[in-house]
N, C-alpha and C. Protein backbone atom coordinates (compact mmCIF):
# COMPACT_ATOMS: atom_id res chain seq x y z
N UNK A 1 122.47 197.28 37.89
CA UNK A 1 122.92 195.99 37.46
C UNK A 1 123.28 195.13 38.66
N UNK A 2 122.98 193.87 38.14
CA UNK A 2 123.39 193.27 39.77
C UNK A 2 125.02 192.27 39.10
N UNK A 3 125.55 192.62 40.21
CA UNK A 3 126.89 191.70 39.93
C UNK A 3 126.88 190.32 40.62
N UNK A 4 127.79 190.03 40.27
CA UNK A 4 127.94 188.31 40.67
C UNK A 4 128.67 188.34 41.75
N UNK A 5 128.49 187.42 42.94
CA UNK A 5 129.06 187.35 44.08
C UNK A 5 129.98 186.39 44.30
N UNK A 6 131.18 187.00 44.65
CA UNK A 6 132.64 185.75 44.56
C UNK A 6 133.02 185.39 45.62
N UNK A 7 133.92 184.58 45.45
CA UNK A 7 134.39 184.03 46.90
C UNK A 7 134.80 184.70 48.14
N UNK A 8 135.23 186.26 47.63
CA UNK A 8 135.57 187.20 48.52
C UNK A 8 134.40 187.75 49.11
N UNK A 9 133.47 188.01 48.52
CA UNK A 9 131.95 188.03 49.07
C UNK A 9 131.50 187.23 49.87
N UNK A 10 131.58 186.25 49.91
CA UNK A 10 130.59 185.21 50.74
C UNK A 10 131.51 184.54 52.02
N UNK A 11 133.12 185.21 52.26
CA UNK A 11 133.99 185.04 52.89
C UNK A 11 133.56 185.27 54.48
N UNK A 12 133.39 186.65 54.71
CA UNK A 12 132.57 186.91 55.84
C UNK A 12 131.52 186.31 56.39
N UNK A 13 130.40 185.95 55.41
CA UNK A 13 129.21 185.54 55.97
C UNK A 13 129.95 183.99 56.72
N UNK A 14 130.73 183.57 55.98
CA UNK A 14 131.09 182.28 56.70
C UNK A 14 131.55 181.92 58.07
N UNK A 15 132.26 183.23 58.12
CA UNK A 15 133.12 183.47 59.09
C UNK A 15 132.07 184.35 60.66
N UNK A 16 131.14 184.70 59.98
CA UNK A 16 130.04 184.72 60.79
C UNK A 16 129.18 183.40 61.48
N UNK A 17 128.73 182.89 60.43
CA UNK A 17 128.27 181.37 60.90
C UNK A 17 128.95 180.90 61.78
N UNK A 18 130.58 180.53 61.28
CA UNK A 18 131.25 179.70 62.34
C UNK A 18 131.50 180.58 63.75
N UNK A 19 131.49 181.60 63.58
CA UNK A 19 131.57 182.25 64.79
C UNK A 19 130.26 182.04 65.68
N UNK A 20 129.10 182.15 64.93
CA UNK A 20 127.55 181.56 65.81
C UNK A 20 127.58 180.48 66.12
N UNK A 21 128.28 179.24 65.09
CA UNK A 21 128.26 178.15 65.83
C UNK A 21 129.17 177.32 67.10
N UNK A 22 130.21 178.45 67.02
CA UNK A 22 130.98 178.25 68.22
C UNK A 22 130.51 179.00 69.39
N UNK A 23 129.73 179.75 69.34
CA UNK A 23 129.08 180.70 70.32
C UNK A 23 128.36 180.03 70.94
N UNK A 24 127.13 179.32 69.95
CA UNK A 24 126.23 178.06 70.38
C UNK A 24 126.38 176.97 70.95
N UNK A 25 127.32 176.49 70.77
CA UNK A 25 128.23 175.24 71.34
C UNK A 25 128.83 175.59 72.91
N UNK A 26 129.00 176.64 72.79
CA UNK A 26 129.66 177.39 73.80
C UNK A 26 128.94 177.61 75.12
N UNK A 27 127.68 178.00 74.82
CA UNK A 27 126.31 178.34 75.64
C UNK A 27 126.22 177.12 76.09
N UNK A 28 126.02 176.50 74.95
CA UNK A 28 125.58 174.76 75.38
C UNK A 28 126.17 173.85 76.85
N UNK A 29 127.69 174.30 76.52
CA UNK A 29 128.56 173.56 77.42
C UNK A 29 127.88 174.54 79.35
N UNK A 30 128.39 175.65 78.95
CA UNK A 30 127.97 176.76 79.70
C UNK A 30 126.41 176.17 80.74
N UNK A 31 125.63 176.04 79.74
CA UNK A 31 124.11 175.45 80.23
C UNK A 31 124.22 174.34 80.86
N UNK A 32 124.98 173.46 80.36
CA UNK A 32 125.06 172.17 80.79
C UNK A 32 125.43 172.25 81.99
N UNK A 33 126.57 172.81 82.32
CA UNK A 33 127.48 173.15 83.54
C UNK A 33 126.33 173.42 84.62
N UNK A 34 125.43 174.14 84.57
CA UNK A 34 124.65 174.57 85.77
C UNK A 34 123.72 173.58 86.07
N UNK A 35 123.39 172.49 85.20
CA UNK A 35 122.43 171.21 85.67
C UNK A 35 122.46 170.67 86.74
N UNK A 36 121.63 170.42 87.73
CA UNK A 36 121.63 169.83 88.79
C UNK A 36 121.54 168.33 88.47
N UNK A 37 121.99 167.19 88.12
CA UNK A 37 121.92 165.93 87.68
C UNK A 37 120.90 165.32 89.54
N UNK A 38 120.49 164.17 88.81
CA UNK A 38 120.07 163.39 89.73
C UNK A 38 121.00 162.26 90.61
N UNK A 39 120.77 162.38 91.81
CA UNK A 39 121.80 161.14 92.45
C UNK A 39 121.21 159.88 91.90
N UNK A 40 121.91 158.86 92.27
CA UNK A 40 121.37 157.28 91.64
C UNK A 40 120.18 157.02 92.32
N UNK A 41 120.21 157.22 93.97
CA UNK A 41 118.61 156.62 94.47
C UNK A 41 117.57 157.08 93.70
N UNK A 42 117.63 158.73 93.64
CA UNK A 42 116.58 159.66 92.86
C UNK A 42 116.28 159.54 91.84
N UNK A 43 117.10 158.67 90.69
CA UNK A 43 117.13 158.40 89.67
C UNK A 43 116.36 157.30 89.71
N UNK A 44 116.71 156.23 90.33
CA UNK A 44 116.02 154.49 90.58
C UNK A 44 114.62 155.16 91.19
N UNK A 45 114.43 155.49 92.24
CA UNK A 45 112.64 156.09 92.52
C UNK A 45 111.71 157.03 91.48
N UNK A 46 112.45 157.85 90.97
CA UNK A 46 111.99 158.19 89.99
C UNK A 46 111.57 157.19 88.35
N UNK A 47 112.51 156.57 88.19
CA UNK A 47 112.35 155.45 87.13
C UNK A 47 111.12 154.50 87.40
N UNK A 48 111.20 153.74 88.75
CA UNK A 48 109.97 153.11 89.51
C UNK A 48 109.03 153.56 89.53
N UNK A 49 108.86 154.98 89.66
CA UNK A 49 107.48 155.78 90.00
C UNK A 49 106.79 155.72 88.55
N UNK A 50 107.79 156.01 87.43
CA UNK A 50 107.26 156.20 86.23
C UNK A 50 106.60 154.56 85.28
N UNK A 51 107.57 154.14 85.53
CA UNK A 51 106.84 152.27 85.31
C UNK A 51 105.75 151.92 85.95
N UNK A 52 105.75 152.04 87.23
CA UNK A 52 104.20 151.93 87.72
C UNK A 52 103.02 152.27 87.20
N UNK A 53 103.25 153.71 87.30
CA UNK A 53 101.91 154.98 86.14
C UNK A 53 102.08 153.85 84.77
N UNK A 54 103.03 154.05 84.06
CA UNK A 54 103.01 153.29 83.07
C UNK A 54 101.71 151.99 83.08
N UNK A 55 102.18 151.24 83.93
CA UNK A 55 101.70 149.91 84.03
C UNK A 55 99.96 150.14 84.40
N UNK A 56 100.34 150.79 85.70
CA UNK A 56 98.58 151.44 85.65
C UNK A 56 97.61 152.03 84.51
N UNK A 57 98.28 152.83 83.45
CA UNK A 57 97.90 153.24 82.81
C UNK A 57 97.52 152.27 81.65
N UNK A 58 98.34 151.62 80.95
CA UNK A 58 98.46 150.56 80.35
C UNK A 58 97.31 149.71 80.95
N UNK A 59 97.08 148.95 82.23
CA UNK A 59 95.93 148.39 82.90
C UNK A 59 94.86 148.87 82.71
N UNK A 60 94.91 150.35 83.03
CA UNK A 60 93.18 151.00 82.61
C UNK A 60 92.45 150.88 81.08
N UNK A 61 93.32 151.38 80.19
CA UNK A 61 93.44 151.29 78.67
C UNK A 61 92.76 150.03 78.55
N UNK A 62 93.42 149.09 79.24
CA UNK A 62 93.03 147.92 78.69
C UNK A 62 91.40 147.23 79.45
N UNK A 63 91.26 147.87 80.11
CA UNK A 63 89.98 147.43 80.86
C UNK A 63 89.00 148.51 80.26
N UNK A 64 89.36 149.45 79.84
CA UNK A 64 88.37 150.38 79.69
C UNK A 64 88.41 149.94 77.40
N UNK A 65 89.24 149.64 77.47
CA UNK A 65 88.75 149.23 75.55
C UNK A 65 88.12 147.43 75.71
N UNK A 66 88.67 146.59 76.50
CA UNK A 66 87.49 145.54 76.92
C UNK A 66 86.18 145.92 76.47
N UNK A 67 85.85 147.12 77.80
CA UNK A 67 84.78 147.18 78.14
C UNK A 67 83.60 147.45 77.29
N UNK A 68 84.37 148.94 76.27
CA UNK A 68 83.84 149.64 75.29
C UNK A 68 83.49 148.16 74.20
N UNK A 69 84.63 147.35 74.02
CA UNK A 69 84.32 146.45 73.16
C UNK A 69 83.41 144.78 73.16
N UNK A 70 83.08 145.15 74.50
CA UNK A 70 82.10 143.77 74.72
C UNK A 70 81.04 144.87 74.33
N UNK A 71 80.25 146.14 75.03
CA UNK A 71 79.27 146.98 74.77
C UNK A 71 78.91 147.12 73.48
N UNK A 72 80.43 147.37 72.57
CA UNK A 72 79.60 147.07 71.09
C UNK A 72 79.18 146.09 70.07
N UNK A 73 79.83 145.02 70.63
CA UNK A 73 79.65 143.63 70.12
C UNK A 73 78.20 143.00 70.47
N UNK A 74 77.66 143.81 71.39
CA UNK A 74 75.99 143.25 72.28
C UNK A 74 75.45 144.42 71.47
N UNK A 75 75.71 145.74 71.23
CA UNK A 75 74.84 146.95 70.15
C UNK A 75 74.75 146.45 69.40
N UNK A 76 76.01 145.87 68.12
CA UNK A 76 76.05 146.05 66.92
C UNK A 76 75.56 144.38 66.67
């Protein structure tokens, strides 16, 4: 027969969870702690480097769907 599970039952499992989720939280802080953060210059050259690519990239896209799209406008 299966019985019904009461509040005294499901007491532990809870008390498990919150114990994982303070464990987790815990790691977290722990992990965080060992990050090497970026100084501000490294941060600003890095940011620059990535807008550029951006922009380049963005530039090509756009010269290269031009291109594709004058080619099919003279096919079709």
């Amino acid at each position: 027969m299966h019985r019904r599970r009461g509040l005294a039952d499901r007491a532990p499992s809870r008390n498990r969870m919150k114990d994982k989720i303070v464990a987790f939280f815990t790691d977290v802080v722990k992990e965080m702690n060992k990050v090497t953060w970026p100084k501000k210059d490294e941060l600003w050259d890095s940011t620059l480097i990535v807008l550029v690519v951006c922009m380049l990239l963005a530039a090509f896209v756009y010269v290269a769907d031009t291109a594709v799209s004058t080619i099919l406008r003279q096919v079709l």
